[in-house]
Protein backbone atom coordinates (compact mmCIF):
# COMPACT_ATOMS: atom_id res chain seq x y z
CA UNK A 1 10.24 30.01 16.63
CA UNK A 2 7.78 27.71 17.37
CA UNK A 3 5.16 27.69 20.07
CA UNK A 4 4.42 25.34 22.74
CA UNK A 5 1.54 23.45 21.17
CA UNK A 6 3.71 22.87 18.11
CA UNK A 7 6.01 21.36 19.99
CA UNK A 8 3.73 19.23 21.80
CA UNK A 9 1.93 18.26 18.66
CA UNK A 10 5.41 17.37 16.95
CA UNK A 11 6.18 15.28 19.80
CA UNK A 12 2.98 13.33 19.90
CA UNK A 13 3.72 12.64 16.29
CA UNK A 14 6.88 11.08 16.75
CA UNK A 15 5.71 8.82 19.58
CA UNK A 16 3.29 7.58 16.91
CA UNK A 17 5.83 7.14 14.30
CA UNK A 18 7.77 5.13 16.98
CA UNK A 19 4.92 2.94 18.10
CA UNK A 20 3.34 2.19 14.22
CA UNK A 21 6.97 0.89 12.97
CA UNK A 22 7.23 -1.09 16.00
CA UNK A 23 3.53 -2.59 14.91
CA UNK A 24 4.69 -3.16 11.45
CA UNK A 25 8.01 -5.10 12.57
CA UNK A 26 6.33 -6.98 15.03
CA UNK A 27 3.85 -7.83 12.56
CA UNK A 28 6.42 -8.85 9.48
CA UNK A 29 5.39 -5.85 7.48
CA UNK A 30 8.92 -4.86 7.30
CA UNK A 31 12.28 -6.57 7.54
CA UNK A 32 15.73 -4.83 8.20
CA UNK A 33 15.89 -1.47 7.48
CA UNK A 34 13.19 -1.43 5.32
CA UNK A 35 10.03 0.15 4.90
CA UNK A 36 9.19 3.95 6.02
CA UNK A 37 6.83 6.60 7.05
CA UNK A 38 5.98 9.89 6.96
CA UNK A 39 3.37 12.60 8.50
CA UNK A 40 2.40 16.00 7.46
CA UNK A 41 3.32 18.41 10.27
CA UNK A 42 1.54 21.73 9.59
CA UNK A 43 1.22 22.92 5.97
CA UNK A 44 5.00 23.24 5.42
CA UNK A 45 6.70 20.37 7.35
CA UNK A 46 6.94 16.53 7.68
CA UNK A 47 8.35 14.36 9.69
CA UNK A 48 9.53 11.03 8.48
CA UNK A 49 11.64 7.90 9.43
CA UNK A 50 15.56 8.30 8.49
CA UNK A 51 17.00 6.53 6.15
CA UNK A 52 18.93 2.35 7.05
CA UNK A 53 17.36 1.98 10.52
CA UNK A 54 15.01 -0.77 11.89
CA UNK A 55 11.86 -0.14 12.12
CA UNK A 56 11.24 -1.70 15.02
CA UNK A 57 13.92 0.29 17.25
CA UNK A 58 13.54 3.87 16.37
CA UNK A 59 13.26 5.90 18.90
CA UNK A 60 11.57 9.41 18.94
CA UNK A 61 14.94 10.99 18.39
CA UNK A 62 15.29 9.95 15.04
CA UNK A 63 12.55 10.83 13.48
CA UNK A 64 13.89 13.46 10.65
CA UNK A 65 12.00 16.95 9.84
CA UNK A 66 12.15 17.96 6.59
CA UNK A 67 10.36 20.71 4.23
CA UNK A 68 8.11 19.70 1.23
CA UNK A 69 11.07 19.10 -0.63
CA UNK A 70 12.33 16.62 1.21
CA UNK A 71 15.26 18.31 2.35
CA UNK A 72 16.25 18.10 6.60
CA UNK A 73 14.84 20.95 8.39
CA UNK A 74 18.33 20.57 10.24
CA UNK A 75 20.57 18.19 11.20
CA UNK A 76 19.43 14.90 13.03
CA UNK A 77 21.40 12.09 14.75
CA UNK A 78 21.29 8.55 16.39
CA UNK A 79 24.85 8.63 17.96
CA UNK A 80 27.35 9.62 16.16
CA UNK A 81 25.30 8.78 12.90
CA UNK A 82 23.96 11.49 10.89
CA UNK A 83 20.66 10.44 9.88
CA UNK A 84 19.01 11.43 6.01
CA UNK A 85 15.37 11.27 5.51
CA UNK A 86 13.89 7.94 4.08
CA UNK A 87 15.08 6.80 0.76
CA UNK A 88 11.76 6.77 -0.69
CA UNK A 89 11.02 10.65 0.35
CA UNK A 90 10.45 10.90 -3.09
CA UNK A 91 7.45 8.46 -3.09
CA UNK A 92 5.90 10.20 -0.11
CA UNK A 93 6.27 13.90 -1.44
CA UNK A 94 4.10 12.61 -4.64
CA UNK A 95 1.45 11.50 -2.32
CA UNK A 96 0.90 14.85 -0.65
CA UNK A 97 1.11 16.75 -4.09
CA UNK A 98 -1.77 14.34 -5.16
CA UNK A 99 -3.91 14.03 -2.14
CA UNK A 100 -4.04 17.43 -0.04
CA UNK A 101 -6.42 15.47 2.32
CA UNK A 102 -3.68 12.91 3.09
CA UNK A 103 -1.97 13.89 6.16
CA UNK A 104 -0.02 10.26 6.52
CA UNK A 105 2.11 7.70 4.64
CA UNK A 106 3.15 4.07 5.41
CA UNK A 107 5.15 2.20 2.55
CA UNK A 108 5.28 -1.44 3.82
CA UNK A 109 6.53 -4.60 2.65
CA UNK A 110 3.90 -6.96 3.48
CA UNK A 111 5.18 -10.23 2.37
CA UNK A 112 2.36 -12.24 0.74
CA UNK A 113 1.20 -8.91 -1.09
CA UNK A 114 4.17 -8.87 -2.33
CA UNK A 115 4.11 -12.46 -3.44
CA UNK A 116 1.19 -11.76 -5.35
CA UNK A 117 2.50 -8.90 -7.83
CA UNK A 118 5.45 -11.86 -8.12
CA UNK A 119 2.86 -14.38 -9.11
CA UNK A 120 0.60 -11.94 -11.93
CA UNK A 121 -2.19 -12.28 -9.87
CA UNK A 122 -3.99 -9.07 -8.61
CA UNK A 123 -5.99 -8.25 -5.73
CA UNK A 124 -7.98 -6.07 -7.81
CA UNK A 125 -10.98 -7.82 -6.99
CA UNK A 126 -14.08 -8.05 -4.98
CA UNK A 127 -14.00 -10.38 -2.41
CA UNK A 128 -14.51 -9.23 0.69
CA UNK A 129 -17.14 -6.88 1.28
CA UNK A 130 -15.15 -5.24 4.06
CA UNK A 131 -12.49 -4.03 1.09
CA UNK A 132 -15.04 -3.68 -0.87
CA UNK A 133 -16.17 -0.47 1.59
CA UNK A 134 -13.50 0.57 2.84
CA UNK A 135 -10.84 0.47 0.24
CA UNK A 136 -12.62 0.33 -2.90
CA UNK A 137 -9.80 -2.09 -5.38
CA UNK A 138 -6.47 -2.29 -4.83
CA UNK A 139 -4.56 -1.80 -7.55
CA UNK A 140 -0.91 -3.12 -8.31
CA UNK A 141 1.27 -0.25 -10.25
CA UNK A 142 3.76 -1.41 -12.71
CA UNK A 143 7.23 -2.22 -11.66
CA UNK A 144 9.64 0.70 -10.30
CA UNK A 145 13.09 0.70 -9.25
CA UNK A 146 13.03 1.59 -5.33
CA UNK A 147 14.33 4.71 -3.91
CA UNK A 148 14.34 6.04 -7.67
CA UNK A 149 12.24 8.85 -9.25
CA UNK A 150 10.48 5.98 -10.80
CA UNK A 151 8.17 5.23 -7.65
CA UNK A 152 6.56 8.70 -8.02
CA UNK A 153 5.66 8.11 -11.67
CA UNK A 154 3.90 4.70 -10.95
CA UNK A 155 1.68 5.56 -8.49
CA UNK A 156 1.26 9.33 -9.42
CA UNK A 157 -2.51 8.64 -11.56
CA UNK A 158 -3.92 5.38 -9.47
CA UNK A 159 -2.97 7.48 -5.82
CA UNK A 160 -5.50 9.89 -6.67
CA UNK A 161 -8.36 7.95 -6.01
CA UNK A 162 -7.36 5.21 -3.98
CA UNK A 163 -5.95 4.92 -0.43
CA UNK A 164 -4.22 1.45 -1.36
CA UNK A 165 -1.58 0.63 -3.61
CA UNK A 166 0.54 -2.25 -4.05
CA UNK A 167 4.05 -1.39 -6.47
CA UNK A 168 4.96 -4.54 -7.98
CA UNK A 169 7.67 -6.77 -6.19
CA UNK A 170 8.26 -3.76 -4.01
CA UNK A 171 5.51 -2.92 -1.20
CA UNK A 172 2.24 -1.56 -0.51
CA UNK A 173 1.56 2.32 0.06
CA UNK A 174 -1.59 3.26 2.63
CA UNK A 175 -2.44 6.75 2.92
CA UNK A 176 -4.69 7.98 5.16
CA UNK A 177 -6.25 11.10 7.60
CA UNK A 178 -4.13 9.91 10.69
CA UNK A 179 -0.84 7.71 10.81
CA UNK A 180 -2.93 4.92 12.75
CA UNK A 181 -6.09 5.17 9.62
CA UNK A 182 -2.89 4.55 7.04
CA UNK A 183 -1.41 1.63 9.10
CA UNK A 184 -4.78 0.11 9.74
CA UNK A 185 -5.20 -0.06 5.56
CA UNK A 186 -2.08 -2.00 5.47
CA UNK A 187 -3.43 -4.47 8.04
CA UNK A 188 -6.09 -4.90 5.47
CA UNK A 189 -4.55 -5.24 2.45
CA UNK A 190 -2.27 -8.12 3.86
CA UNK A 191 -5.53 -9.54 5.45
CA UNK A 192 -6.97 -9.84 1.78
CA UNK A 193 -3.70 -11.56 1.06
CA UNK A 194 -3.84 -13.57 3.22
CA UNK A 195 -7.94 -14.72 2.77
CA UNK A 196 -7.39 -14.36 -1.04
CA UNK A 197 -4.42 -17.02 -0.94
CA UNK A 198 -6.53 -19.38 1.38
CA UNK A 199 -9.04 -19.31 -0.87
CA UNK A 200 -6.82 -20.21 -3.60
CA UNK A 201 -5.55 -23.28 -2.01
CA UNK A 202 -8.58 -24.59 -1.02
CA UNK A 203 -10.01 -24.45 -4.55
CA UNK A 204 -10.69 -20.81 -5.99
CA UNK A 205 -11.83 -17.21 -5.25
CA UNK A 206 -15.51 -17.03 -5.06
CA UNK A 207 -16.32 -13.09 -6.12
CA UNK A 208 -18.89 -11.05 -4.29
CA UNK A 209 -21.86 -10.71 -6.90
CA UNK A 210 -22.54 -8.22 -8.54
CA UNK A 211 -26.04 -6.87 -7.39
CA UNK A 212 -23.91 -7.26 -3.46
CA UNK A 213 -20.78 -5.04 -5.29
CA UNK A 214 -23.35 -2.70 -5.83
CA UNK A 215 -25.19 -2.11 -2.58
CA UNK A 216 -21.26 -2.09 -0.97
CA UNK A 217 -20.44 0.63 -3.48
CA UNK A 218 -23.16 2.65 -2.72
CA UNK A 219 -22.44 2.47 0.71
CA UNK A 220 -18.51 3.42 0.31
CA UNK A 221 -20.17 6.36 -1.90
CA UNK A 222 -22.81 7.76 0.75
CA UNK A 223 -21.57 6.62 3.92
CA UNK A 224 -17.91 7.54 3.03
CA UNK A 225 -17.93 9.40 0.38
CA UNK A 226 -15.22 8.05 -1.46
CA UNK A 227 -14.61 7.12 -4.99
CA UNK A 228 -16.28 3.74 -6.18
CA UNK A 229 -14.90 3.58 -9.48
CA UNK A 230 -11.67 1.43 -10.17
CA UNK A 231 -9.52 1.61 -13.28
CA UNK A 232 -6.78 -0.70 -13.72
CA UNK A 233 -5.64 -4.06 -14.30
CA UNK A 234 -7.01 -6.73 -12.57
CA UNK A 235 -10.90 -5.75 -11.99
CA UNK A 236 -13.34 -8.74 -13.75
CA UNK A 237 -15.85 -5.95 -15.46
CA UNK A 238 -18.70 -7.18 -13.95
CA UNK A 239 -20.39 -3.66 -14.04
CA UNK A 240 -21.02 -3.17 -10.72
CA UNK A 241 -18.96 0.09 -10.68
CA UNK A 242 -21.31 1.61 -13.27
CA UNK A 243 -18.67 0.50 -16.08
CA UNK A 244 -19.45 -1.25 -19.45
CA UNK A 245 -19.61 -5.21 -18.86
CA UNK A 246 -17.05 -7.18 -20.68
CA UNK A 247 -18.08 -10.57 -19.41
CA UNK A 248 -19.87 -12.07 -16.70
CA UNK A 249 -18.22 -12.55 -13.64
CA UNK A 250 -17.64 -16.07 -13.35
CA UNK A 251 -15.95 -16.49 -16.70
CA UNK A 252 -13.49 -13.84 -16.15
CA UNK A 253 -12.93 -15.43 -12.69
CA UNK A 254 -12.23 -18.74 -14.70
CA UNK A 255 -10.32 -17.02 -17.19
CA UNK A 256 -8.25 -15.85 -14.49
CA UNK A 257 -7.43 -19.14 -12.68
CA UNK A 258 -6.85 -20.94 -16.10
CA UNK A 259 -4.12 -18.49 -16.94
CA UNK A 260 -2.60 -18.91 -13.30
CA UNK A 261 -2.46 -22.77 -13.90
CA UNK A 262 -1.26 -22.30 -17.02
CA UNK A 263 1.65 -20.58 -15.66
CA UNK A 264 2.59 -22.77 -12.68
CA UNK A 265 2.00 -25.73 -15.48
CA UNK A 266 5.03 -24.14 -17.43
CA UNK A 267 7.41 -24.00 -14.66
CA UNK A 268 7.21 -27.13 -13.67
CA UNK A 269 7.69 -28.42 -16.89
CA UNK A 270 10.70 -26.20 -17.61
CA UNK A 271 11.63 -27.49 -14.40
CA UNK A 272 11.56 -30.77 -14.91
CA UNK A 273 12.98 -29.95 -18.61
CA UNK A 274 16.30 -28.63 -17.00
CA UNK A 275 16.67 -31.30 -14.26
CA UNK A 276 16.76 -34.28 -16.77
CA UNK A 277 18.73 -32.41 -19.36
């Protein structure tokens, strides 16, 4: 039976469940039914959003309970609807098996994050020193099938040491202390995005130095205490992480935009190809 303060805390937790998916429809972070959430509530409990409803009209009601399997504490309903916990339970339960100090999940669909894992072209990179700090890299995973065992596989090694993920054509995944430290991470990683494609179409990225990567690293290390390292596609070796240098900066920079124009070069010529055929 639970106590009173239990009952209070689980309430609290589903008015901020409410108000964060109402943020991230508002916002465009989520479209439809998509999208979902999840707290840890205790040692032995979460509660999560169900399963084919909006984001931005849940109400505290439907918030599902489950166990650490993933299975409904009991039954839960919004009318006559029975509801089932999120389709990507899966993704979430992987998070808190990796990360015991995780006590919060969002899985967004931010739409020009997206775009990017579309395009090839990662966000892997150090450009703003704000990132930099507070997330470390963000690394794309490789593609997964949603709402499939698959999502658990690709992010099982890279959600170990970051608290930013992007899956490829699918969505982001912030994890944090608190629900509100999670969604906050999401509002960055679609604010790099967003800067990163700006930047593009005003010429190219500019990277942070390396002799700056290293001061911010230190900082995210001391001040933080949080892992500076980054392994994955996508980083330009410049060293600044204490890794081996494979090139200078600005060359893998250039190396990088030559390969993007290269690409957009080749559709439009298919393009062209198939319209005067």
């Amino acid at each position: 039976m639970t106590t009173y303060a239990e009952r209070q805390q689980e309430a609290a937790l589903r008015e901020e469940i409410v108000r964060v998916c109402r943020l991230m429809w508002e916002k465009g972070f989520v479209a439809a039914s998509d999208g979902n959430v999840s707290v840890r509530l205790g040692d032995d409990r979460l509660l999560t959003t169900p399963s084919g409803l909006s984001k931005g009209f849940l109400s505290p009601s439907d918030v599902v309970m489950t166990d650490m399997d993933g299975k409904p504490v009991r039954l839960f309903y919004h009318g006559d609807k029975q509801l089932k916990p999120s389709s990507e339970i899966l993704l979430h339960l992987e998070v808190y098996r990796q990360r015991p100090d995780v006590c919060a999940v969002v899985h967004a669909h931010p739409p020009l994050a997206i775009a990017f894992t579309i395009a090839g072209v990662s966000l892997a990179q150090c450009v703003l020193p704000e990132v930099v700090v507070n997330l470390g890299q963000v690394p794309t995973t490789a593609y997964a099938t949603p709402a499939t065992a698959e999502g658990p596989v690709v992010i099982r090694d890279l959600i170990r040491d970051h608290d930013a993920l992007i899956i490829d054509r699918h969505g982001t995944v912030t994890v944090g202390p608190t629900l509100f430290d999670a969604y906050m991470k999401l509002e960055k990683v679609e604010h790099l995005a967003q800067v990163t494609l700006a930047a593009r179409q005003l010429g190219r990225v500019g990277l942070l130095p390396p002799e700056e990567v290293r001061k911010l690293v230190e900082m995210r290390r001391k001040a933080l205490g949080l892992p500076p390292e980054y392994q994955g596609p996508g980083c330009v070796h410049c060293g600044a992480c204490g890794r081996e240098t494979i090139g200078s900066t600005a060359s893998s920079a250039d190396a990088s935009d030559e390969e993007l124009v290269r690409r957009v070069a080749e559709t439009v010529v298919r393009e062209l190809s198939r319209q005067l055929s």
